[in-house]
C-alpha atoms as a PDB file:
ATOM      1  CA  UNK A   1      36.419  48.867  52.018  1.00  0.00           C
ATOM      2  CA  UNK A   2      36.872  45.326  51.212  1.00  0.00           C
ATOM      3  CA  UNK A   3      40.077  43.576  50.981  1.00  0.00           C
ATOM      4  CA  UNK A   4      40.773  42.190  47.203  1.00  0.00           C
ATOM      5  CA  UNK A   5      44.555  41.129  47.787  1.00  0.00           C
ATOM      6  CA  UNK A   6      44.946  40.321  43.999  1.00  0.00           C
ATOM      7  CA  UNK A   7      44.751  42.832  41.106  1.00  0.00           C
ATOM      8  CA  UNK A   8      43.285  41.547  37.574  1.00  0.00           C
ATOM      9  CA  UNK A   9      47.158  41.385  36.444  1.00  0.00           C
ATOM     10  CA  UNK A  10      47.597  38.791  38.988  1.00  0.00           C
ATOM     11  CA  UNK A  11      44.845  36.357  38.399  1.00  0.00           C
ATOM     12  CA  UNK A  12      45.418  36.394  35.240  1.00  0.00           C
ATOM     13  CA  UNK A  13      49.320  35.383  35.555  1.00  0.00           C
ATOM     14  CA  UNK A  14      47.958  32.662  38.252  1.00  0.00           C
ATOM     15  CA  UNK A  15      45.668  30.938  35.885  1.00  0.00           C
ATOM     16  CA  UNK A  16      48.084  31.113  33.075  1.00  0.00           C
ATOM     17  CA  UNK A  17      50.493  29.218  35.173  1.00  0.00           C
ATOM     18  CA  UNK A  18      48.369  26.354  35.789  1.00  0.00           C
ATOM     19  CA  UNK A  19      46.470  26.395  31.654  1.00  0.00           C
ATOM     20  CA  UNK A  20      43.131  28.158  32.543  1.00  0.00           C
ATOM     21  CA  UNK A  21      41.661  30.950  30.862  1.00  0.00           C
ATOM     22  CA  UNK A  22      39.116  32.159  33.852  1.00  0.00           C
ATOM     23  CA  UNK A  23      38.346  31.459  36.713  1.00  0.00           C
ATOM     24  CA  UNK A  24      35.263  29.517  35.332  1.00  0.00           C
ATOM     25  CA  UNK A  25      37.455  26.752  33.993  1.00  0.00           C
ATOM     26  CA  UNK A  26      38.412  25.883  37.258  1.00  0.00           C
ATOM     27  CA  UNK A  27      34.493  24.540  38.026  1.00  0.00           C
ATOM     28  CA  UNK A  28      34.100  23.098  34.551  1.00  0.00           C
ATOM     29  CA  UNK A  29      34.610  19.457  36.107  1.00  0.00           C
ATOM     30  CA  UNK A  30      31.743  20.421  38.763  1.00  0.00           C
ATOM     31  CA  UNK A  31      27.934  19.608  36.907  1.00  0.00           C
ATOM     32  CA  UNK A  32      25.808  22.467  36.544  1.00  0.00           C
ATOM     33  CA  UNK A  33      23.367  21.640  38.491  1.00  0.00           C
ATOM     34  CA  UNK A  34      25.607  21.273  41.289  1.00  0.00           C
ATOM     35  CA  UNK A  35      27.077  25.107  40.743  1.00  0.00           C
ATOM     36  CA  UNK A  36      25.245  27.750  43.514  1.00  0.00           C
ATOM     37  CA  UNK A  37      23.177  29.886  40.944  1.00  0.00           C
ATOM     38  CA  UNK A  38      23.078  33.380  43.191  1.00  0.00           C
ATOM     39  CA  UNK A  39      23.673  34.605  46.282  1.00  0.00           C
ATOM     40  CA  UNK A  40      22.838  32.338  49.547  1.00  0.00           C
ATOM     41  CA  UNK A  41      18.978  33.174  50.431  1.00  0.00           C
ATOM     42  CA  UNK A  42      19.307  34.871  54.093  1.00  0.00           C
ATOM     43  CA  UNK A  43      22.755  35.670  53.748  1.00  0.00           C
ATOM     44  CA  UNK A  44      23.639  39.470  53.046  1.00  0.00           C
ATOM     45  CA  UNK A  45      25.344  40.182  50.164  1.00  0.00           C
ATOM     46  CA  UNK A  46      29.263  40.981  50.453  1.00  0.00           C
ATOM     47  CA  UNK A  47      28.991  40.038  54.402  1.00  0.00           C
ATOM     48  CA  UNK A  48      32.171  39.914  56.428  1.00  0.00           C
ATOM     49  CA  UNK A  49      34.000  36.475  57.015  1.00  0.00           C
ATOM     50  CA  UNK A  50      32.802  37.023  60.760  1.00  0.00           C
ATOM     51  CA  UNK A  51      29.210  37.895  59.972  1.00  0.00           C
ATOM     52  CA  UNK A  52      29.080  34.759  57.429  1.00  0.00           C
ATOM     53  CA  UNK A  53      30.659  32.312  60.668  1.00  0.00           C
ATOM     54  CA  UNK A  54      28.042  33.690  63.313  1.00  0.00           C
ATOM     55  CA  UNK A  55      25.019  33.525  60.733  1.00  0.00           C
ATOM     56  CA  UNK A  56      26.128  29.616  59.765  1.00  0.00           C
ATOM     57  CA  UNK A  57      27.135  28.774  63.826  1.00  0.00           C
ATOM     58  CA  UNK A  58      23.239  30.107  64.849  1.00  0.00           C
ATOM     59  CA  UNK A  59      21.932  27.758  61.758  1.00  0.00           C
ATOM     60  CA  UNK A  60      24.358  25.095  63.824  1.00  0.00           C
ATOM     61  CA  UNK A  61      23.033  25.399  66.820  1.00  0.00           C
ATOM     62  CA  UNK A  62      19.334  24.755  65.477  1.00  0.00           C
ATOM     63  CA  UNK A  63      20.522  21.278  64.762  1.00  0.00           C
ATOM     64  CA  UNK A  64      19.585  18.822  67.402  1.00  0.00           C
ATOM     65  CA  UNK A  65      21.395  15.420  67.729  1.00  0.00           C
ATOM     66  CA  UNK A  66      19.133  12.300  68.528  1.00  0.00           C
ATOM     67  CA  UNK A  67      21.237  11.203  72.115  1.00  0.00           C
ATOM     68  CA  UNK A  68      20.492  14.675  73.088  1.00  0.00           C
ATOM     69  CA  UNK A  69      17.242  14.780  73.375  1.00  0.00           C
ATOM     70  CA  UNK A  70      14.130  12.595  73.895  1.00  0.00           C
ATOM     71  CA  UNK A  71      14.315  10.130  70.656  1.00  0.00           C
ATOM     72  CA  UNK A  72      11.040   7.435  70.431  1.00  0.00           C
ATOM     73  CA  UNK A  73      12.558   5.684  66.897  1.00  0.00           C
ATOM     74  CA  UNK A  74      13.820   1.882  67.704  1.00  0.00           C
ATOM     75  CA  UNK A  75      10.254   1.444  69.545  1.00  0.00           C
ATOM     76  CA  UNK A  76      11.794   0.461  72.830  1.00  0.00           C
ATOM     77  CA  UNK A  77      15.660  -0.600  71.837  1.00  0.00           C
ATOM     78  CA  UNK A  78      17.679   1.730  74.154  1.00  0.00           C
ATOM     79  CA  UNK A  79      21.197   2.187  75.088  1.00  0.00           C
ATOM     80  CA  UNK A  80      21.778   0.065  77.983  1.00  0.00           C
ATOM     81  CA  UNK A  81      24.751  -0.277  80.376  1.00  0.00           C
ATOM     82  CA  UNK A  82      26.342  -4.000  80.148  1.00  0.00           C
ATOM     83  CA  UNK A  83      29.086  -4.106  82.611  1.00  0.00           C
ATOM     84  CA  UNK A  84      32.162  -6.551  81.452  1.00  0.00           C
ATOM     85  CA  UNK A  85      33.224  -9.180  83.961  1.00  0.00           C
ATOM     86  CA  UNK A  86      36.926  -9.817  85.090  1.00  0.00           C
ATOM     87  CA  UNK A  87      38.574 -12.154  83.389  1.00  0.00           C
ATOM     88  CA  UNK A  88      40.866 -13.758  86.040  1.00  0.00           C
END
């Protein structure tokens, strides 16, 4: 069963407090081409807020950060160690 916390009845009394008519009106300031058109490809539909955070923290981990690994761009310029002298 999923939880729906609201009824009809009380989205509709939200968005009349604030002046919208649907839910839609709230994205109307977001270009169309921006909006998601369907559901995410590779995501089940109607997946649980856990099953949507482990399938987006394994697409994470597939990320790889250049100081992590082996990383030839720069042609030679690498971090060095340049110790500071005392000032005394």
């Amino acid at each position: 069963m999923r939880y729906l916390p609201l009824t009809d009845t009380d989205r509709q009394a939200m968005l009349g407090v604030i002046g919208a008519s649907s839910i839609d009106d709230l994205f109307v300031d977001v270009p169309e081409d921006a909006r998601q058109k369907g559901p995410i490809a590779g995501l089940p539909m109607h997946a649980s807020e856990m099953a949507v955070e482990r399938h987006f923290a394994s697409l994470a981990r597939k990320n790889l950060a250049a100081g992590d690994h082996p990383f030839f761009l720069g042609a030679g310029a690498y971090k060095h160690h340049v110790p500071l002298r005392s000032i005394i």
